[in-house]
C-alpha atoms as a PDB file:
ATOM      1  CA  UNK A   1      -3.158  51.581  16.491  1.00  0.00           C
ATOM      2  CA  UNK A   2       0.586  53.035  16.315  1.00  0.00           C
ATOM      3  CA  UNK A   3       3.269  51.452  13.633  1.00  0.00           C
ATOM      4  CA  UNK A   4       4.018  48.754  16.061  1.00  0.00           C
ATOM      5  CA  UNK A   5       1.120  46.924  16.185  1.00  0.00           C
ATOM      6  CA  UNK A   6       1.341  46.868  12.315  1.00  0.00           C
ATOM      7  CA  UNK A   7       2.889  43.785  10.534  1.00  0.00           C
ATOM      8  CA  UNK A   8       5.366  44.448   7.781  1.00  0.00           C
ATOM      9  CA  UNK A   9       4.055  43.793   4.195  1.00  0.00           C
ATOM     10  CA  UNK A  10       7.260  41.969   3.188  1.00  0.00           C
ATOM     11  CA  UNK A  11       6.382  39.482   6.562  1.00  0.00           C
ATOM     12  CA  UNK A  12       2.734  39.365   5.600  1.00  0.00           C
ATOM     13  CA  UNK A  13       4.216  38.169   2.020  1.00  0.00           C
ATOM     14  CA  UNK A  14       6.352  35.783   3.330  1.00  0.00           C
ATOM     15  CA  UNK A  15       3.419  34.260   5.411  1.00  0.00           C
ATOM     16  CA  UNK A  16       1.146  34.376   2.261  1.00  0.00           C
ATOM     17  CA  UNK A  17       4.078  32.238   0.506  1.00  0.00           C
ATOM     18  CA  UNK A  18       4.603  30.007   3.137  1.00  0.00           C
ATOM     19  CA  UNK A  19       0.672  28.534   3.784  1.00  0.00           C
ATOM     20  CA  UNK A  20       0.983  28.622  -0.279  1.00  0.00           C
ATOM     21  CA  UNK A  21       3.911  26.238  -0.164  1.00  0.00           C
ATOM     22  CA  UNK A  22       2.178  24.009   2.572  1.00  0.00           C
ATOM     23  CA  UNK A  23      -1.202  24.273   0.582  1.00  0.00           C
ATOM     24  CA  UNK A  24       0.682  22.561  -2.798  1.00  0.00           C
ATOM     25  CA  UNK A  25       2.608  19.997  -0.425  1.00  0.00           C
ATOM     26  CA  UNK A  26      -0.713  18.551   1.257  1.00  0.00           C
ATOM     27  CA  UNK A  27      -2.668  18.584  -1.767  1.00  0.00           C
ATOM     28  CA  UNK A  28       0.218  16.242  -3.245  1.00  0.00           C
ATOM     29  CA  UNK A  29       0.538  14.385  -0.033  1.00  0.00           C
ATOM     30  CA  UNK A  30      -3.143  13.638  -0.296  1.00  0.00           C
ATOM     31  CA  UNK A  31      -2.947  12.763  -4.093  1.00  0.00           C
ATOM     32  CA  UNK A  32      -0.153  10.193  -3.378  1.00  0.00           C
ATOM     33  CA  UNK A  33      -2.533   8.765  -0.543  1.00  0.00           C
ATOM     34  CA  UNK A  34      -5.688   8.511  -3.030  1.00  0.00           C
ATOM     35  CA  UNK A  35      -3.723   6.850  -5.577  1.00  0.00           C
ATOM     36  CA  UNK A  36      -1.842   4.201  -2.807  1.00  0.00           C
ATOM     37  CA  UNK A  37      -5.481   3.321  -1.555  1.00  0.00           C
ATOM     38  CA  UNK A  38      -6.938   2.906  -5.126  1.00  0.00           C
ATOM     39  CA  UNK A  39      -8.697  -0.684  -5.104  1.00  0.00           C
ATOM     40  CA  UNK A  40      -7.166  -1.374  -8.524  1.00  0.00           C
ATOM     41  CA  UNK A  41      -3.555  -0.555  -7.175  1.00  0.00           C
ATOM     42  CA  UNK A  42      -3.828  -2.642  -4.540  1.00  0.00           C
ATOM     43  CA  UNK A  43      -4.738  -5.740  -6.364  1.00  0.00           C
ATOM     44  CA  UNK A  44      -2.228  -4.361  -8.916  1.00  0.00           C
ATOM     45  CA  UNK A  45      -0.114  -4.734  -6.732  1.00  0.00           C
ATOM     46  CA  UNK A  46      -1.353  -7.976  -5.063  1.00  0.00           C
ATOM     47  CA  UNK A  47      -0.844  -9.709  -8.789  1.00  0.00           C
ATOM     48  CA  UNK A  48       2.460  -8.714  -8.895  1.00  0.00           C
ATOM     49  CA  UNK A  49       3.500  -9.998  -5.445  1.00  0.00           C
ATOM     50  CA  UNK A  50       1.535 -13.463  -6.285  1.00  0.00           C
ATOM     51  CA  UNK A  51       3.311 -13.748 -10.076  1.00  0.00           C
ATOM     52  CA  UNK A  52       6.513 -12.690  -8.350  1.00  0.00           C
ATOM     53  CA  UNK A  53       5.937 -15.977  -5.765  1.00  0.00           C
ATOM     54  CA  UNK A  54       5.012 -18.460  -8.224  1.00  0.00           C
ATOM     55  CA  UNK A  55       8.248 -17.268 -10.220  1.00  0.00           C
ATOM     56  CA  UNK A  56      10.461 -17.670  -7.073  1.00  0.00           C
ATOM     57  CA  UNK A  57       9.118 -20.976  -6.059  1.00  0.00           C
ATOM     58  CA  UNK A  58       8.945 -22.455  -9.588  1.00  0.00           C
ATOM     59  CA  UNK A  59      11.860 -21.040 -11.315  1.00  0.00           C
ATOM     60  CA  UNK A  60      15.629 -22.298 -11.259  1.00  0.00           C
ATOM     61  CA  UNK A  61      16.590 -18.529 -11.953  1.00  0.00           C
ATOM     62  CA  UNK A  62      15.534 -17.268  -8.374  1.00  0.00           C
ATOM     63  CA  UNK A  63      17.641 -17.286  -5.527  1.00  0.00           C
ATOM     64  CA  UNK A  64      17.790 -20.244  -3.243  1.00  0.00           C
ATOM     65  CA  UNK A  65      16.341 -18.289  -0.567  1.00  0.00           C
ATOM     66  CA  UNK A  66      13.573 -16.491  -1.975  1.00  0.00           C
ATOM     67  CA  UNK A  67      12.715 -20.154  -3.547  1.00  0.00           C
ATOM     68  CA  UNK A  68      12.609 -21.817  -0.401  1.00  0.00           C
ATOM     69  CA  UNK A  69      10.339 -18.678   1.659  1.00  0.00           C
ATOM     70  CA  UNK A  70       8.117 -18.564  -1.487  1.00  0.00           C
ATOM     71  CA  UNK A  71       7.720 -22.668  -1.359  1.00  0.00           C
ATOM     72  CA  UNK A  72       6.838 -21.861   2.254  1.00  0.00           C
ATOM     73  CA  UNK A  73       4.481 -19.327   1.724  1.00  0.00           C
ATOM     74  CA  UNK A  74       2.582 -20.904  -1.042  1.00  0.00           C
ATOM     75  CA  UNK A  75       2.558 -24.207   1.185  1.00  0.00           C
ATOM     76  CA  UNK A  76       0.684 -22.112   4.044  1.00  0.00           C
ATOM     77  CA  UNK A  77      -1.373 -20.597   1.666  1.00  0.00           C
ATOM     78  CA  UNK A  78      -2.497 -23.766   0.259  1.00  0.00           C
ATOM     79  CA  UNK A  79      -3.191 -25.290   4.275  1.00  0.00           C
ATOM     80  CA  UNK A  80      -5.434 -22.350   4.423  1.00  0.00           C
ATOM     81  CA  UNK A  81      -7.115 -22.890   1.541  1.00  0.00           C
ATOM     82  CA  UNK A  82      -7.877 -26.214   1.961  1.00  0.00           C
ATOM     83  CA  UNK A  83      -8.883 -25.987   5.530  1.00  0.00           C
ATOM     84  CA  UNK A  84     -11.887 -23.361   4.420  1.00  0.00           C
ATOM     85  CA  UNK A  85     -12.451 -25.731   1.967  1.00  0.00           C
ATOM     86  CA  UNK A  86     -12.886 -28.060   4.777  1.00  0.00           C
ATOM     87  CA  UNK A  87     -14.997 -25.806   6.846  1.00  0.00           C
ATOM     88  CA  UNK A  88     -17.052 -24.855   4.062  1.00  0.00           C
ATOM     89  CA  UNK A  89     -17.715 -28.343   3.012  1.00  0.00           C
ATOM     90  CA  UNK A  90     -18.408 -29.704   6.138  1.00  0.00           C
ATOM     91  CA  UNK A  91     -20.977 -26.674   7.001  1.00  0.00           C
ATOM     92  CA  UNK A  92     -22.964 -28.158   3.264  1.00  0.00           C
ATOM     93  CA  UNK A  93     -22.676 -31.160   4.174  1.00  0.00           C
ATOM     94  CA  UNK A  94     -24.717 -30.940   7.694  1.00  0.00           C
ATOM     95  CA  UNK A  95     -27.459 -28.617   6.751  1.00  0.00           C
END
């Protein structure tokens, strides 16, 4: 082998630093993921949204339009619910 075909230690040492520096940003990249999928954040999460609903479609404090998509929201929701109600009952009721 002749000098060329030797890599500088100073480049070698930047290299090092570099996959180092990509190493620390994936492994918090991958901690921020865990913790965003956690079952207990999401319905965290889920709580808040539904509390934050209620509070727009009940409360003279929220704005008129987040009152009126909430009312529309929890109305849908409710349809839902009562039409699996529906199914379910009916499904009882024939067996």
């Amino acid at each position: 082998m002749s000098d060329k075909d030797t890599i500088p230690p100073a480049h070698v040492a930047a290299l090092e630093a570099e996959v180092t520096l990509a190493r620390e940003q994936l492994a918090a990249t991958v901690d921020a993921l865990v913790a965003e999928a956690d079952p207990r954040r999401q319905v965290e999460r889920l709580q808040q949204k539904g509390r934050r609903l209620v509070f727009d479609a009940t409360d003279d404090a929220a704005l008129p339009e987040d009152r009126a998509r909430a009312r529309k929201v929890l109305v849908i929701a409710g349809a839902v619910v009562a039409l699996v109600v529906v199914g379910v009952v009916r499904r009882v009721t024939r067996h």
